[in-house]
PDB file of N, CA and C in Angstrom:
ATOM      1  N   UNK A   1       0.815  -1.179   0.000  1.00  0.00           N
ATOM      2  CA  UNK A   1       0.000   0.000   0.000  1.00  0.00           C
ATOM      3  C   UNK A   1       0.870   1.260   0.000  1.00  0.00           C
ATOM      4  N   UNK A   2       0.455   2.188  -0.429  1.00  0.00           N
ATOM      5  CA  UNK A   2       0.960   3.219  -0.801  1.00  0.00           C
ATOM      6  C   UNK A   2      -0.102   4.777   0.067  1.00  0.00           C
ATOM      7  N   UNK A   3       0.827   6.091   0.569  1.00  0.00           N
ATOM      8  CA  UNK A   3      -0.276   6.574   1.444  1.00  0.00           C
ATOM      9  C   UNK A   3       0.084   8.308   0.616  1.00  0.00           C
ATOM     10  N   UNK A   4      -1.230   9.031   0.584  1.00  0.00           N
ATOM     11  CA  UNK A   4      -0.807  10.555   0.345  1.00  0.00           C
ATOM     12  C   UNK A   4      -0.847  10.845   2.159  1.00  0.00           C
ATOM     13  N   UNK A   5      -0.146  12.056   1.898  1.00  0.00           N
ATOM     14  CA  UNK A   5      -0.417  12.594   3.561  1.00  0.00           C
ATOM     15  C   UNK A   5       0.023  13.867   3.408  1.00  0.00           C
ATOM     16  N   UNK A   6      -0.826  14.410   4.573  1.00  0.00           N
ATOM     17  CA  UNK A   6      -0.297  16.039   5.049  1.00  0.00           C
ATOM     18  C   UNK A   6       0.017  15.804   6.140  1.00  0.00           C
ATOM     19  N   UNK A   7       0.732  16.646   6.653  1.00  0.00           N
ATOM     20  CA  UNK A   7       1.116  17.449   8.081  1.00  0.00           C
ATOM     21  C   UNK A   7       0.867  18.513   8.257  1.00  0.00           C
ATOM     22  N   UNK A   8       0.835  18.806   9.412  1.00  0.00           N
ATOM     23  CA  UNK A   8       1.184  20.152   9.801  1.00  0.00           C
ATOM     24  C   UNK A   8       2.113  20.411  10.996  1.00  0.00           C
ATOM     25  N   UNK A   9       2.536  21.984  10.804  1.00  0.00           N
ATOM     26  CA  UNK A   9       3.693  22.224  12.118  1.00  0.00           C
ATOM     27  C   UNK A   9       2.599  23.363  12.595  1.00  0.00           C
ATOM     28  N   UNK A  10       2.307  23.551  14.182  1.00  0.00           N
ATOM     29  CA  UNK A  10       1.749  24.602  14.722  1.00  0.00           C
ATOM     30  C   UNK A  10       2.918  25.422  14.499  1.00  0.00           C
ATOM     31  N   UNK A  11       4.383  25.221  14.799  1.00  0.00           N
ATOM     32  CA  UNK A  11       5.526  25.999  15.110  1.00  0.00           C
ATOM     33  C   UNK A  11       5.742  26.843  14.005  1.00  0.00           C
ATOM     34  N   UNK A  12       5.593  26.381  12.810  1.00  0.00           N
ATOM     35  CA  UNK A  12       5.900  26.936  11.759  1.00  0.00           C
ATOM     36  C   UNK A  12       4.537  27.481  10.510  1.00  0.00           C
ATOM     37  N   UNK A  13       3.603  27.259  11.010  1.00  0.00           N
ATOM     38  CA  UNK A  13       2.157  27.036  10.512  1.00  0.00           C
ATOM     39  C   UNK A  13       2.454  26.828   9.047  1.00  0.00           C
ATOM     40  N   UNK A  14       2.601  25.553   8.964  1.00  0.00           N
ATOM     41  CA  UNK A  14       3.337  25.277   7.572  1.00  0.00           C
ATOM     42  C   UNK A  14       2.515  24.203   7.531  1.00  0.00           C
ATOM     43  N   UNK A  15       2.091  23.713   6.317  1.00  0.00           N
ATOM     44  CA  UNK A  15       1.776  22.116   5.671  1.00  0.00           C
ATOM     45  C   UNK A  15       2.813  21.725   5.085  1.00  0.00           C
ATOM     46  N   UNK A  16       2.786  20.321   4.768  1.00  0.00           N
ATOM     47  CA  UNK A  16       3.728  19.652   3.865  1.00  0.00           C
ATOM     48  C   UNK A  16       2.739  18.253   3.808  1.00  0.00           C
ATOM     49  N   UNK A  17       2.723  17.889   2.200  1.00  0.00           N
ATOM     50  CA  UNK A  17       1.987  17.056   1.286  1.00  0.00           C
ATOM     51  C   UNK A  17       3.580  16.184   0.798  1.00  0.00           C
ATOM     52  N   UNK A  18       2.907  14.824   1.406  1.00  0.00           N
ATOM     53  CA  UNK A  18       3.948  14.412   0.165  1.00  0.00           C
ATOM     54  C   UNK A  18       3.276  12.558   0.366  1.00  0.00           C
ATOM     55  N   UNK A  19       4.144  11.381  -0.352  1.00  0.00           N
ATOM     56  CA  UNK A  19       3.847  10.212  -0.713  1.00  0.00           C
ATOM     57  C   UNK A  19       4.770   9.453   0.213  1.00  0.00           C
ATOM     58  N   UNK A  20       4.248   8.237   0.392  1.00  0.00           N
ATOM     59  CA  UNK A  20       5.050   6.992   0.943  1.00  0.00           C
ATOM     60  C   UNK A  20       4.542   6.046   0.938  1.00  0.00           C
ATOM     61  N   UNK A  21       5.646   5.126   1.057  1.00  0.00           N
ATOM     62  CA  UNK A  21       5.005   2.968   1.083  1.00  0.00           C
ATOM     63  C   UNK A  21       4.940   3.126   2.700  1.00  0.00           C
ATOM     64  N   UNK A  22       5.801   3.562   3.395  1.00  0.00           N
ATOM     65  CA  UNK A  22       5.606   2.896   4.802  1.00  0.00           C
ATOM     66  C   UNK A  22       5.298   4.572   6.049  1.00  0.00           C
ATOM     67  N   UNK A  23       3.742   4.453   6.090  1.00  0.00           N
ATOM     68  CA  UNK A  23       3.813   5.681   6.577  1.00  0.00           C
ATOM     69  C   UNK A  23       4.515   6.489   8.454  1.00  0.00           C
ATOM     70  N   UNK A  24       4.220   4.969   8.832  1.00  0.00           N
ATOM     71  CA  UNK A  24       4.299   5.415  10.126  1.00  0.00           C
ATOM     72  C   UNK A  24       6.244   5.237  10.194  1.00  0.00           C
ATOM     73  N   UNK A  25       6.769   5.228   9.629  1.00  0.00           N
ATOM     74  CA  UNK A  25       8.213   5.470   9.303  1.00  0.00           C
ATOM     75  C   UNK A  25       8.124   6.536   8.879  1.00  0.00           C
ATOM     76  N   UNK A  26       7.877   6.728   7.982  1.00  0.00           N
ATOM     77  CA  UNK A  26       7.840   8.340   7.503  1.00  0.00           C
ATOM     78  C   UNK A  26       7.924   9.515   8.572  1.00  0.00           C
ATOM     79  N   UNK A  27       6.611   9.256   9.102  1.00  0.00           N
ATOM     80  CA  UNK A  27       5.876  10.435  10.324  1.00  0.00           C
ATOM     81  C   UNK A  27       7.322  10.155  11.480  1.00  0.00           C
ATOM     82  N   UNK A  28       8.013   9.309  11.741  1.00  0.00           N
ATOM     83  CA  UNK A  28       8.611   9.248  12.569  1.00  0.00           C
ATOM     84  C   UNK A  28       9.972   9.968  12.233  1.00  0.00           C
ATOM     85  N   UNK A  29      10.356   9.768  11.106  1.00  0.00           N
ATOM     86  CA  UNK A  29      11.624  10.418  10.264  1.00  0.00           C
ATOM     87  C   UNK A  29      10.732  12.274  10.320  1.00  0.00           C
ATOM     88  N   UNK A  30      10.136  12.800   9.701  1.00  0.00           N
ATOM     89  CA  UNK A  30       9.872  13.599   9.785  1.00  0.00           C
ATOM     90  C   UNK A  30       9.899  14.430  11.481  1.00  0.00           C
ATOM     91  N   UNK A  31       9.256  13.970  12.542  1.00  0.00           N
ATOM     92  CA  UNK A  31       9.048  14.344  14.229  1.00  0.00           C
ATOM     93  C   UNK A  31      10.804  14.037  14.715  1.00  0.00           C
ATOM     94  N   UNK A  32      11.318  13.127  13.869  1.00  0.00           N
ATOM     95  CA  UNK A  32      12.854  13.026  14.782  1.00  0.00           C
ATOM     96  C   UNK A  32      13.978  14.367  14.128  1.00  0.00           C
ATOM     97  N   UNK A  33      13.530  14.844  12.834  1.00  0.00           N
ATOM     98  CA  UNK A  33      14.677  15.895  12.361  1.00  0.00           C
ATOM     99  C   UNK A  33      14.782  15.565  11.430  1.00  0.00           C
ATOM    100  N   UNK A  34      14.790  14.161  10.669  1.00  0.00           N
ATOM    101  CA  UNK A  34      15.265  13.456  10.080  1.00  0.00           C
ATOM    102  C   UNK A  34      15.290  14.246   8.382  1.00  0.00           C
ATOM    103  N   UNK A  35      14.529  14.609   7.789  1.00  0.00           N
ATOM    104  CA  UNK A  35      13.810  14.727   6.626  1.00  0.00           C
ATOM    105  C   UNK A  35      14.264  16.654   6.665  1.00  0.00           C
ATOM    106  N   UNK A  36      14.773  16.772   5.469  1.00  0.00           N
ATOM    107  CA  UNK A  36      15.763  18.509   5.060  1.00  0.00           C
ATOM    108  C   UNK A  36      14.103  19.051   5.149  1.00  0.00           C
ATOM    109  N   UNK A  37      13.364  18.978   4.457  1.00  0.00           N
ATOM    110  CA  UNK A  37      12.218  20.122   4.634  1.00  0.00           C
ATOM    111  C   UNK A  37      11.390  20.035   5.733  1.00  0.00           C
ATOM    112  N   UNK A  38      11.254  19.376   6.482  1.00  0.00           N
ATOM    113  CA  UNK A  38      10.541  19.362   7.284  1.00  0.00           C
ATOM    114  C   UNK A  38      11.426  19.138   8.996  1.00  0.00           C
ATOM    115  N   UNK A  39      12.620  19.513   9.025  1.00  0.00           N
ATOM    116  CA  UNK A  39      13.009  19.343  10.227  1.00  0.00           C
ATOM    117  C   UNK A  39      13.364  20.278  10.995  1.00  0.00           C
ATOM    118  N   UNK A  40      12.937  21.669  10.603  1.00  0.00           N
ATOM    119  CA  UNK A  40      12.383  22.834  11.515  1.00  0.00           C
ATOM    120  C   UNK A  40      11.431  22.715  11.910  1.00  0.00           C
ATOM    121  N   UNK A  41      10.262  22.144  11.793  1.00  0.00           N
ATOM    122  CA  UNK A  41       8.993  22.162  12.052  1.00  0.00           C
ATOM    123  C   UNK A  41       8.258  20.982  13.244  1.00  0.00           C
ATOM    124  N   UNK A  42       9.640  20.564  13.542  1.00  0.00           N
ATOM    125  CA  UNK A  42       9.184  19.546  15.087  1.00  0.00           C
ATOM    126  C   UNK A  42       8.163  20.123  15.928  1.00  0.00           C
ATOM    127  N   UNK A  43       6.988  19.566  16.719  1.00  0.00           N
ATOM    128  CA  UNK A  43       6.605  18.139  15.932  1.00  0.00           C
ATOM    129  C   UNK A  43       5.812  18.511  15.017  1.00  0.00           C
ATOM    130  N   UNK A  44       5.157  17.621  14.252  1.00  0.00           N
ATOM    131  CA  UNK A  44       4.356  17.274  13.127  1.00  0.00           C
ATOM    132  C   UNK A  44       3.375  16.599  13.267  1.00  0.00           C
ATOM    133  N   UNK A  45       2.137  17.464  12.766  1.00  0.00           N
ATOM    134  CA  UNK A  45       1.291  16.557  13.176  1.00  0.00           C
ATOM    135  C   UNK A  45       0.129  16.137  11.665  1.00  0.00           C
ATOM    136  N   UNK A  46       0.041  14.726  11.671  1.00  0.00           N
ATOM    137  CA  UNK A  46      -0.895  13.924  10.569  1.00  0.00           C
ATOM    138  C   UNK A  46      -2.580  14.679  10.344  1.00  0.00           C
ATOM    139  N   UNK A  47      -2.659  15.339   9.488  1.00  0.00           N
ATOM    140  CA  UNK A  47      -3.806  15.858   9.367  1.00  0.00           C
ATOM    141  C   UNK A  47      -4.975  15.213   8.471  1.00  0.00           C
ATOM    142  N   UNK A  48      -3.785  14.461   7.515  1.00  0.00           N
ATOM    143  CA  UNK A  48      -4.562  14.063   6.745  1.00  0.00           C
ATOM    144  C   UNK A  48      -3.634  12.586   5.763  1.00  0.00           C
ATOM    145  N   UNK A  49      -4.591  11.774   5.421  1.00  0.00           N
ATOM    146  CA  UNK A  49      -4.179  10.778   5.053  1.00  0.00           C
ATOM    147  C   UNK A  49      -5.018   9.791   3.958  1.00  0.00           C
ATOM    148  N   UNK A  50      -4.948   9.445   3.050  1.00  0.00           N
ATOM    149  CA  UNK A  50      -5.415   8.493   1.738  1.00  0.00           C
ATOM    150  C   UNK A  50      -4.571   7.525   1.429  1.00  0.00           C
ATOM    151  N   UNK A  51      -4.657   6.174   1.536  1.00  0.00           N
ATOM    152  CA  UNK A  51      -4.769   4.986   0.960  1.00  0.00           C
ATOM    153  C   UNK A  51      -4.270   4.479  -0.648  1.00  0.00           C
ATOM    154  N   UNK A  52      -3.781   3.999  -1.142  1.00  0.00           N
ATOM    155  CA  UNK A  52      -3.376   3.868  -2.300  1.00  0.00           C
ATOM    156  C   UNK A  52      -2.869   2.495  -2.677  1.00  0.00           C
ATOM    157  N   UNK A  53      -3.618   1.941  -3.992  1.00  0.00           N
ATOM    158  CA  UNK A  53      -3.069   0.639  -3.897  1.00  0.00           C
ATOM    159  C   UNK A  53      -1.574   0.389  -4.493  1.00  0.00           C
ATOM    160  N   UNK A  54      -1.139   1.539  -5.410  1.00  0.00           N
ATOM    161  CA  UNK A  54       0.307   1.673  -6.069  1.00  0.00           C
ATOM    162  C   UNK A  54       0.449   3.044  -5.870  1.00  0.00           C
ATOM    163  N   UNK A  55       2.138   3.125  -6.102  1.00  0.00           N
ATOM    164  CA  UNK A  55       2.680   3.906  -5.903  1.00  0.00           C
ATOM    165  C   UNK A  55       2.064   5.538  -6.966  1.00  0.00           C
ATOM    166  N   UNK A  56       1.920   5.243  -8.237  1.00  0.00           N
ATOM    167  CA  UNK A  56       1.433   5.986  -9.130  1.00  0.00           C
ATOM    168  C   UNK A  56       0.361   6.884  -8.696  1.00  0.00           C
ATOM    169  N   UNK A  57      -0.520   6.147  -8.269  1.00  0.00           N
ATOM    170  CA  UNK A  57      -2.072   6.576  -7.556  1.00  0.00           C
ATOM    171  C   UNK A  57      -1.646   7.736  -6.620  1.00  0.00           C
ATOM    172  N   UNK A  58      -0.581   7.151  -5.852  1.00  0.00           N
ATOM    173  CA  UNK A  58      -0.656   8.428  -4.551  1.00  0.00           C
ATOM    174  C   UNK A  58       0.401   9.462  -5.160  1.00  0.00           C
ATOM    175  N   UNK A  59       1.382   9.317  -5.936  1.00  0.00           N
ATOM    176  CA  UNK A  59       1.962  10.164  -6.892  1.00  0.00           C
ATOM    177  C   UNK A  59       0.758  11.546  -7.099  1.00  0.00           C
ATOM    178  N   UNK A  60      -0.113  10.709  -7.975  1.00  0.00           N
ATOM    179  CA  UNK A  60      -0.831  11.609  -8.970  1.00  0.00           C
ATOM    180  C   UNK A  60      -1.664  12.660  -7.981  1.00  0.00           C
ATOM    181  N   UNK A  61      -2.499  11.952  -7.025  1.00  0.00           N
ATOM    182  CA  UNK A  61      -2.930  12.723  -5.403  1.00  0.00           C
ATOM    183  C   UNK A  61      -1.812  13.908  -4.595  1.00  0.00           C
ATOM    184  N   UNK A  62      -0.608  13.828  -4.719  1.00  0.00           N
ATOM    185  CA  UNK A  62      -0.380  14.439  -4.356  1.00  0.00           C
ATOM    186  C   UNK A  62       0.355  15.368  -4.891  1.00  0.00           C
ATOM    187  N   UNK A  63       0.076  15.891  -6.096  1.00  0.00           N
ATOM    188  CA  UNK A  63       0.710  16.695  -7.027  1.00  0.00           C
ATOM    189  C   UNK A  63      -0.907  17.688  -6.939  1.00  0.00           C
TER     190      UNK A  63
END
């Protein structure tokens, strides 16, 4: 499975949209620093999230 997702930072009142196979890795790379655009914005929080059976699908969602 494949996931679109947003975040948000209260700190930075910023969103960030992007794709992944393994989400709750993701969200964790993102809240640890891990990830160049998003590691001012500790923590992060999941606002939003869609399902995808291939990678393409959540591509196209999140463009």
């Amino acid at each position: 499975m494949f996931y679109t997702y947003i975040i948000y930072s209260e700190s930075k009142d910023r969103f960030y949209i992007d794709h992944t196979g393994n989400l709750q890795s993701r969200l964790e790379r993102h809240n640890s620093g891990g990830g160049k655009s998003t590691k001012t914005g500790v923590p992060w929080k999941l606002i939003y999230c869609k399902e995808y059976s291939n990678k393409s699908e959540a591509m196209k969602s999140e463009y």
